[in-house]
C-alpha atoms as a PDB file:
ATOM      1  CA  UNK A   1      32.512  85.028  76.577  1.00  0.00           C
ATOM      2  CA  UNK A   2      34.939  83.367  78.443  1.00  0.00           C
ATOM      3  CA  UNK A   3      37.428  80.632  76.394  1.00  0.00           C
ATOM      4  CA  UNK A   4      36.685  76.960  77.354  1.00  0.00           C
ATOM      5  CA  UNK A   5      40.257  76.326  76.630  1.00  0.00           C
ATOM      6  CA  UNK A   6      41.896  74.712  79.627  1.00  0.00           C
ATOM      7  CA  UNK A   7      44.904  76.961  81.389  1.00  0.00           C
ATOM      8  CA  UNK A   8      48.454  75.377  80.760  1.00  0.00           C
ATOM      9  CA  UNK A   9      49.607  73.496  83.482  1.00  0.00           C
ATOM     10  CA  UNK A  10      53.271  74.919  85.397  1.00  0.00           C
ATOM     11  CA  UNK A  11      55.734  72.196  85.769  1.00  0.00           C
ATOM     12  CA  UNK A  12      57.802  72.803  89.084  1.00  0.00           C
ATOM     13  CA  UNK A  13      60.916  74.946  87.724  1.00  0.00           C
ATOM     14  CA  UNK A  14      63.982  72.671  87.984  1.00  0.00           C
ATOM     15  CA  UNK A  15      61.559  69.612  87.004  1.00  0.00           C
ATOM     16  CA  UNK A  16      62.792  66.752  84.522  1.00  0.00           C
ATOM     17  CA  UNK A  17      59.709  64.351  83.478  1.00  0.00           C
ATOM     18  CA  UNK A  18      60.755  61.404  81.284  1.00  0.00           C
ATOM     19  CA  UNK A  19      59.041  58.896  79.212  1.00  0.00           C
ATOM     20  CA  UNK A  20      60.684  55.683  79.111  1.00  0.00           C
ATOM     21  CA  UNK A  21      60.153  52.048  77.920  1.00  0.00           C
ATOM     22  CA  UNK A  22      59.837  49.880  75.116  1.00  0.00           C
ATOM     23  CA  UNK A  23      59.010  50.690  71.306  1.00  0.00           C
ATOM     24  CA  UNK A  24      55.610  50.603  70.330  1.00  0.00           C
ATOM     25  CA  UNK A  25      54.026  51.001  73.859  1.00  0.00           C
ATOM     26  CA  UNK A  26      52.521  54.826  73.426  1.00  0.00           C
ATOM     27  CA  UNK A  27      55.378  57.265  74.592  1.00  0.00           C
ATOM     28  CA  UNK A  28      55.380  59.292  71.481  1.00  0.00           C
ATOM     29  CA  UNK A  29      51.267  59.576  71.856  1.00  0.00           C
ATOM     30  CA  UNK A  30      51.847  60.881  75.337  1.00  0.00           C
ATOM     31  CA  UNK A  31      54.456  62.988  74.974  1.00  0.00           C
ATOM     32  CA  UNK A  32      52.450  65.253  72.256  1.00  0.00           C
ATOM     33  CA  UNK A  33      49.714  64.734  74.800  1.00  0.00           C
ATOM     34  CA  UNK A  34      51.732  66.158  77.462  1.00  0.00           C
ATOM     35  CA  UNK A  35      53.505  69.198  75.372  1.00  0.00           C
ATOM     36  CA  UNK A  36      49.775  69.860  74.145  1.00  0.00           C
ATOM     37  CA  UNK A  37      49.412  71.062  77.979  1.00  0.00           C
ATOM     38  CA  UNK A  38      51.941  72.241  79.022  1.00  0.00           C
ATOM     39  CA  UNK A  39      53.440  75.693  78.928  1.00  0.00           C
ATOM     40  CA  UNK A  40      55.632  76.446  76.086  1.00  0.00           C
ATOM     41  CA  UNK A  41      57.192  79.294  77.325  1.00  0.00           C
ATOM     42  CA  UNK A  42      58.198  77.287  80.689  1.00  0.00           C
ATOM     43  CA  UNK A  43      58.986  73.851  79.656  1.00  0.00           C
ATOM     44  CA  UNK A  44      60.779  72.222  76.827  1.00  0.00           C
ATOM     45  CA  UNK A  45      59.660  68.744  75.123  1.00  0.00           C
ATOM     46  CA  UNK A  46      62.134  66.474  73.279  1.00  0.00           C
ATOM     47  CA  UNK A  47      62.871  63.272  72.040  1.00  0.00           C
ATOM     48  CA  UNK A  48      65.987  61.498  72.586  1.00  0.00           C
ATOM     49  CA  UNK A  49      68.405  61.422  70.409  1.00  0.00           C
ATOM     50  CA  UNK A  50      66.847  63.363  67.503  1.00  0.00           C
ATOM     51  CA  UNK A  51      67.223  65.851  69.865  1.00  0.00           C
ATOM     52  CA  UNK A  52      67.187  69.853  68.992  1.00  0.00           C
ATOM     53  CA  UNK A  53      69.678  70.035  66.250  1.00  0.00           C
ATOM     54  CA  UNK A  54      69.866  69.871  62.698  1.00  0.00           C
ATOM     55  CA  UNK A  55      73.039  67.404  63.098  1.00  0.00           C
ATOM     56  CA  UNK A  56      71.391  65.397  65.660  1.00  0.00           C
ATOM     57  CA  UNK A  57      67.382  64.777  63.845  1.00  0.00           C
ATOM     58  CA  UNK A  58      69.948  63.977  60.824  1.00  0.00           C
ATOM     59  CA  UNK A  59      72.264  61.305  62.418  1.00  0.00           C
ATOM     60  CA  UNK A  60      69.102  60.025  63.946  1.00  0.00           C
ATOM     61  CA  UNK A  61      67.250  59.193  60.153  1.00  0.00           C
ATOM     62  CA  UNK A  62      70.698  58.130  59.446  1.00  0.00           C
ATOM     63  CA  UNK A  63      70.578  55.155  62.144  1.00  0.00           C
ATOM     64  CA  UNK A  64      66.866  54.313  61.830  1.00  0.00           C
ATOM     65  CA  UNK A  65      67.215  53.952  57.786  1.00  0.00           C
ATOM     66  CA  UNK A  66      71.313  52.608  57.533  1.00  0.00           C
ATOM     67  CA  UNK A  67      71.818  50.397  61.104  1.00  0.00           C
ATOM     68  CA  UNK A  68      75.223  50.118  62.130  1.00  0.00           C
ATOM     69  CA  UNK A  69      76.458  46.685  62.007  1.00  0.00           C
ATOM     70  CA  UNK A  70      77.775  47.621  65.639  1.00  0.00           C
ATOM     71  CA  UNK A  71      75.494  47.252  68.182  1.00  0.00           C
ATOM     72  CA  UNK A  72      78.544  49.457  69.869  1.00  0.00           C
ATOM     73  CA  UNK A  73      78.609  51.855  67.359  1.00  0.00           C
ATOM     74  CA  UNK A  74      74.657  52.436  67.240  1.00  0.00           C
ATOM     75  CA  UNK A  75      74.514  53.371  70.807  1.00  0.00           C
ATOM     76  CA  UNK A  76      78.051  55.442  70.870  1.00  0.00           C
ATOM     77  CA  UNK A  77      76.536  57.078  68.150  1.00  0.00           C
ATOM     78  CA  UNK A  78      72.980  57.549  70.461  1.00  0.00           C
ATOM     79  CA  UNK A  79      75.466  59.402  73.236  1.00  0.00           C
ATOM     80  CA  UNK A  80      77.086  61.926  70.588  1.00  0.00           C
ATOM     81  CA  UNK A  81      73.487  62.939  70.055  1.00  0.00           C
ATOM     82  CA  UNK A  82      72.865  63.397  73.418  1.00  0.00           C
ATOM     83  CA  UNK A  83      75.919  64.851  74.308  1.00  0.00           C
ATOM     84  CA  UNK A  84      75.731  67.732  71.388  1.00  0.00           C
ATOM     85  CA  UNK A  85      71.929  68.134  72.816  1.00  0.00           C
ATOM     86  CA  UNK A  86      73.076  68.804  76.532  1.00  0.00           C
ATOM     87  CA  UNK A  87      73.873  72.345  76.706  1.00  0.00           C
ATOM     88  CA  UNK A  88      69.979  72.946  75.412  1.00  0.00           C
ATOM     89  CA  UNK A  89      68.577  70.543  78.108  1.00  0.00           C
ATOM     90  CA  UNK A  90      70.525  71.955  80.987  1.00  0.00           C
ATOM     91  CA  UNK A  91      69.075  75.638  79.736  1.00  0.00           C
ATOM     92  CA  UNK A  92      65.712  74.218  80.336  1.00  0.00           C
ATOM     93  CA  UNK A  93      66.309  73.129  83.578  1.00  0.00           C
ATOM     94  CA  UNK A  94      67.513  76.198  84.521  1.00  0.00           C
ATOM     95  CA  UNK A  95      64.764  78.363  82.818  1.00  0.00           C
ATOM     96  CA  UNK A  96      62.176  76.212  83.650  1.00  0.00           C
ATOM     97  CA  UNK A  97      61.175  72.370  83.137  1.00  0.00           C
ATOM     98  CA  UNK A  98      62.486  69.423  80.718  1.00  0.00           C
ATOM     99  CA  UNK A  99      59.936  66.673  79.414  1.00  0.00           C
ATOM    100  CA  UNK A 100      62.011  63.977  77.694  1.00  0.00           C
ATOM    101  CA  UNK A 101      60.720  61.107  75.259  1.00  0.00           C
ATOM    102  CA  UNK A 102      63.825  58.553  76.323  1.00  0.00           C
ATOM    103  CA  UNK A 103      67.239  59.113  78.103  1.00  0.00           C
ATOM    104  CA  UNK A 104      69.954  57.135  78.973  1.00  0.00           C
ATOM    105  CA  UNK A 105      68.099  54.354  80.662  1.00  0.00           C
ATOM    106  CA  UNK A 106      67.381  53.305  76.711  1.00  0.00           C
ATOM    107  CA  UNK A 107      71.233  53.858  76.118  1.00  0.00           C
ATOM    108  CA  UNK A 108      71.236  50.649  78.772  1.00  0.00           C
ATOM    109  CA  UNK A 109      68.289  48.991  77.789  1.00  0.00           C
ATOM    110  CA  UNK A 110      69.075  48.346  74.291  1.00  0.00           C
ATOM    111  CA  UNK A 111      72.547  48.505  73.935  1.00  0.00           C
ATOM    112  CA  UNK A 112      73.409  46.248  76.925  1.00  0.00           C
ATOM    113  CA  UNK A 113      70.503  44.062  78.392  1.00  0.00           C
ATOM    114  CA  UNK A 114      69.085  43.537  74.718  1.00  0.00           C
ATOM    115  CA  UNK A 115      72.240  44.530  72.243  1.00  0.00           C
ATOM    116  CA  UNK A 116      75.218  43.017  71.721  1.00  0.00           C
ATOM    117  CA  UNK A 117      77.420  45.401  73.456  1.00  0.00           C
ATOM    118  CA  UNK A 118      78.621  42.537  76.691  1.00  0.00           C
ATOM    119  CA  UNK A 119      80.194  40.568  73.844  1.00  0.00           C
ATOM    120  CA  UNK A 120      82.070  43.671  72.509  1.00  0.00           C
ATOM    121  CA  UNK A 121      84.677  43.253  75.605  1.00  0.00           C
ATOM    122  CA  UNK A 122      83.863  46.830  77.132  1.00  0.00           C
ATOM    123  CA  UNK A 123      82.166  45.788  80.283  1.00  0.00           C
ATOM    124  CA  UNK A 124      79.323  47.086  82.109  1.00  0.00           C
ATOM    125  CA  UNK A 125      80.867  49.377  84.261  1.00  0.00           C
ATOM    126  CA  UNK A 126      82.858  51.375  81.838  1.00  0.00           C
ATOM    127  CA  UNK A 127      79.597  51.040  79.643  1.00  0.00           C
ATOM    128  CA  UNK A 128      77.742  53.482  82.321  1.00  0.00           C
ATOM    129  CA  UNK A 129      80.700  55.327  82.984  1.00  0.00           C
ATOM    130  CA  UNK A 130      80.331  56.535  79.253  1.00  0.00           C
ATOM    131  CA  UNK A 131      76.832  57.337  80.049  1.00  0.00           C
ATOM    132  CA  UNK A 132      77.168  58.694  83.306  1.00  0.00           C
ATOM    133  CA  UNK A 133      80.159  61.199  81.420  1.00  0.00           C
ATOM    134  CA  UNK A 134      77.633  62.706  79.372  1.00  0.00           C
ATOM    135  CA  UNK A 135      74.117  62.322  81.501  1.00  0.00           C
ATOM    136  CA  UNK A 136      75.538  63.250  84.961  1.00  0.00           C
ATOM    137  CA  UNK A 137      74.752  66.616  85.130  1.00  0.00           C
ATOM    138  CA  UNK A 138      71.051  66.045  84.805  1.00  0.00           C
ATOM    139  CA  UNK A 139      68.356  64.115  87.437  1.00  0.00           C
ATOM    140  CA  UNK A 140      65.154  63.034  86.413  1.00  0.00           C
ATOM    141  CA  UNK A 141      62.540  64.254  88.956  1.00  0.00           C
ATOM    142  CA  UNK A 142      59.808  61.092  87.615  1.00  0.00           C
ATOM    143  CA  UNK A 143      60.754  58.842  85.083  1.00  0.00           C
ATOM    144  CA  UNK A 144      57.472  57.356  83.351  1.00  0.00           C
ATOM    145  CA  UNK A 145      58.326  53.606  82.777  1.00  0.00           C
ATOM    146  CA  UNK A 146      56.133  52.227  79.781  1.00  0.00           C
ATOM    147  CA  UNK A 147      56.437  48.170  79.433  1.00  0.00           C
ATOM    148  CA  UNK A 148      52.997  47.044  77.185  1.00  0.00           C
ATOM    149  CA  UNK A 149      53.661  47.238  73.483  1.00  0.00           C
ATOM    150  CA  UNK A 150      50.469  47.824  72.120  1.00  0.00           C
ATOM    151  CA  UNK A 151      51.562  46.302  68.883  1.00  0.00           C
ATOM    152  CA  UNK A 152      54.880  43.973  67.989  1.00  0.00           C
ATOM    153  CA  UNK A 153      58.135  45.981  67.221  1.00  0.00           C
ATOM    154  CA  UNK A 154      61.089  43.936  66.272  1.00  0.00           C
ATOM    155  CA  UNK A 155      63.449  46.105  68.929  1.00  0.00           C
ATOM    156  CA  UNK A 156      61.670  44.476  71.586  1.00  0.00           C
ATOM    157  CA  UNK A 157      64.147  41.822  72.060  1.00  0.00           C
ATOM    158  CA  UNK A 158      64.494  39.155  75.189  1.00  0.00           C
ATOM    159  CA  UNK A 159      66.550  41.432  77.775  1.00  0.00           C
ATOM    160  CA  UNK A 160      65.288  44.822  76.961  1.00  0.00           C
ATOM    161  CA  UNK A 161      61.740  44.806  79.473  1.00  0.00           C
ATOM    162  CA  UNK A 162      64.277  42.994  82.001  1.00  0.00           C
ATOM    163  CA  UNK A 163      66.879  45.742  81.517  1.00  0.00           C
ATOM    164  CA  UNK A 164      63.781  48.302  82.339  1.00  0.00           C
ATOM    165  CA  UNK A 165      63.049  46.799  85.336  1.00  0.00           C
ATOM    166  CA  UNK A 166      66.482  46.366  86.818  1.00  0.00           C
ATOM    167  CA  UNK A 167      67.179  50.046  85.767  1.00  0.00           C
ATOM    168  CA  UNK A 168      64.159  51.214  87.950  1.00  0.00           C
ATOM    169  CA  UNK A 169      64.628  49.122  90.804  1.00  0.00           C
ATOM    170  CA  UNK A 170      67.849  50.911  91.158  1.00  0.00           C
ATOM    171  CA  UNK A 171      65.823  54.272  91.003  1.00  0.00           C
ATOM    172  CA  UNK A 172      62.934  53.288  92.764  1.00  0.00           C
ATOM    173  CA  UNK A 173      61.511  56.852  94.330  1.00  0.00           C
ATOM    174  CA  UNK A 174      61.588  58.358  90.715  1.00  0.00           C
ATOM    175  CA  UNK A 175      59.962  55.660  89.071  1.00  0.00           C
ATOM    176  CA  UNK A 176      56.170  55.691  88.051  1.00  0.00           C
ATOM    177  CA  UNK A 177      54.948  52.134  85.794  1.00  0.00           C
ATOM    178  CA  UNK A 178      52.408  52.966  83.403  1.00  0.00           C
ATOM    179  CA  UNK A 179      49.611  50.963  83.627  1.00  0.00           C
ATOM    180  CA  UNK A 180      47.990  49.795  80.402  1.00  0.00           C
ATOM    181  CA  UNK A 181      45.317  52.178  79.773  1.00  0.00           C
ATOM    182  CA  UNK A 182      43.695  53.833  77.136  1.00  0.00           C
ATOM    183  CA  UNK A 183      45.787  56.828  75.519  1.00  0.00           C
ATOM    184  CA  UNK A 184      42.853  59.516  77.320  1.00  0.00           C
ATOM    185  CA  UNK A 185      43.453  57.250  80.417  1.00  0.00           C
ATOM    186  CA  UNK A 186      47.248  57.327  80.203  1.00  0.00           C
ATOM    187  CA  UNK A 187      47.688  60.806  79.650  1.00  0.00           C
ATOM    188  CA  UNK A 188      45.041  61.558  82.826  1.00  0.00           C
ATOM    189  CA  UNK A 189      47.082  59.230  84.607  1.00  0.00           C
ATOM    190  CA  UNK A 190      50.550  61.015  83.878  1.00  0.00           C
ATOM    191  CA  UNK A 191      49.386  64.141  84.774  1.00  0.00           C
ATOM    192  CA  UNK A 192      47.679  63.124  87.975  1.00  0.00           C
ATOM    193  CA  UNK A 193      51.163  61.521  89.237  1.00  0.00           C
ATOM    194  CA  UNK A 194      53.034  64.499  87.814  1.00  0.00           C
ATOM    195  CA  UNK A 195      50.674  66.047  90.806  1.00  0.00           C
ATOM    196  CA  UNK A 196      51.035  64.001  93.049  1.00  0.00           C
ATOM    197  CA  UNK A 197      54.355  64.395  92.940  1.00  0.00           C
ATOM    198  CA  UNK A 198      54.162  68.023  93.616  1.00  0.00           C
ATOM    199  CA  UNK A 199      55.772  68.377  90.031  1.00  0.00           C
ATOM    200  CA  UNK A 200      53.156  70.700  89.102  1.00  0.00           C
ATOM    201  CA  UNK A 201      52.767  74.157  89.735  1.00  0.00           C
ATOM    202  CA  UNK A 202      49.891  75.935  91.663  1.00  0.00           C
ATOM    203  CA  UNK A 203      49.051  79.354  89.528  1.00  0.00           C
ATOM    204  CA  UNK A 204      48.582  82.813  91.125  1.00  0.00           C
ATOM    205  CA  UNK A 205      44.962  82.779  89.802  1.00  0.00           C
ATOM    206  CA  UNK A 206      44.293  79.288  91.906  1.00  0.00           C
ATOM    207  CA  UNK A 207      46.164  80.503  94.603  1.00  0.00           C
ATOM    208  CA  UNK A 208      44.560  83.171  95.014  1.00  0.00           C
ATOM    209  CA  UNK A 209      41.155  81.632  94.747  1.00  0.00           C
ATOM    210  CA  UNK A 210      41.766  79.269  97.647  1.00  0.00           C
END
């Protein structure tokens, strides 16, 4: 009897699909969602910072439990993690996709639109020069941009949703806004823009059956 299972989808090789936004607005949800269908031999699915290390999910408990009086210090301590998880991202990329739950554009978001960072006299553009030192090598292929909290999250400070939006009108032919949906809604939605984006591959089975 055949399985009713449904095939794992092929993300183009190469591909970088990220999940972006503010807390509390379902990126986690989706981003099990999405590594529940995708290949797991192809594509690798992470959340920024904890990253893939033992170092990096550690700092990361470290700086959700003990804040850093530094709004500075928080988010230089955000780009070590992301900087020791590089090496492993750029693999996948090579070997075959990279879905990531936040990137730099939170780095910005946070730390600059809604942190204190302006008043800590480094300015802006030495601020994404940092960023740019350690996220440079890799391009996001569609960034998912999520701006409805579904509940209240103390993060979501005045600046941070207008620090989103200035961030993707600056990449405007990568970026996808979620609509508020339903998480079954969302997830449908995702993966008919990852589509429609040609960021999904066609299998030799479907091929062939064409």
């Amino acid at each position: 009897m055949p399985s009713t299972r449904s095939k794992p989808i092929r993300l183009t090789r190469g591909s970088v699909i990220v999940l972006e936004g503010l807390d509390k607005t379902g990126k986690t949800t989706q981003r099990e969602l999405l590594k529940a269908k995708v290949s797991p031999e192809e594509t690798l699915v992470t959340h920024m910072p904890s990253g893939l290390t033992d170092f990096t999910r550690d700092l990361y408990q470290i700086l959700e439990t003990q804040k850093p009086k530094s709004g500075l210090g928080r988010q230089l301590a955000h780009l070590t993690s992301h900087s020791e998880n590089m090496t492993a991202l750029l693999a996948a990329t090579r070997s075959g996709a990279l879905v990531l739950d936040r990137w730099w554009w939170s780095t910005m978001a946070y730390g600059w639109y809604g942190g204190d960072i302006p008043a800590s006299g480094l300015s802006k553009t030495s601020f994404r020069e940092l960023i740019d030192c350690v996220w440079k090598p890799i391009t996001a292929s569609a960034i998912f941009l999520f701006l409805t909290p579904r509940d209240e999250d103390l993060n979501n400070v005045a600046g941070v949703a207008e620090g989103y939006r200035e961030l993707a009108a600056e990449h405007t032919g990568t970026v996808i806004t979620v609509p508020p949906l339903s998480k079954e809604e969302t997830h449908e939605f995702i993966i008919s823009a990852l589509a429609d984006a040609d960021l999904i591959q066609e299998s030799e089975q479907d091929a062939g059956a064409m």
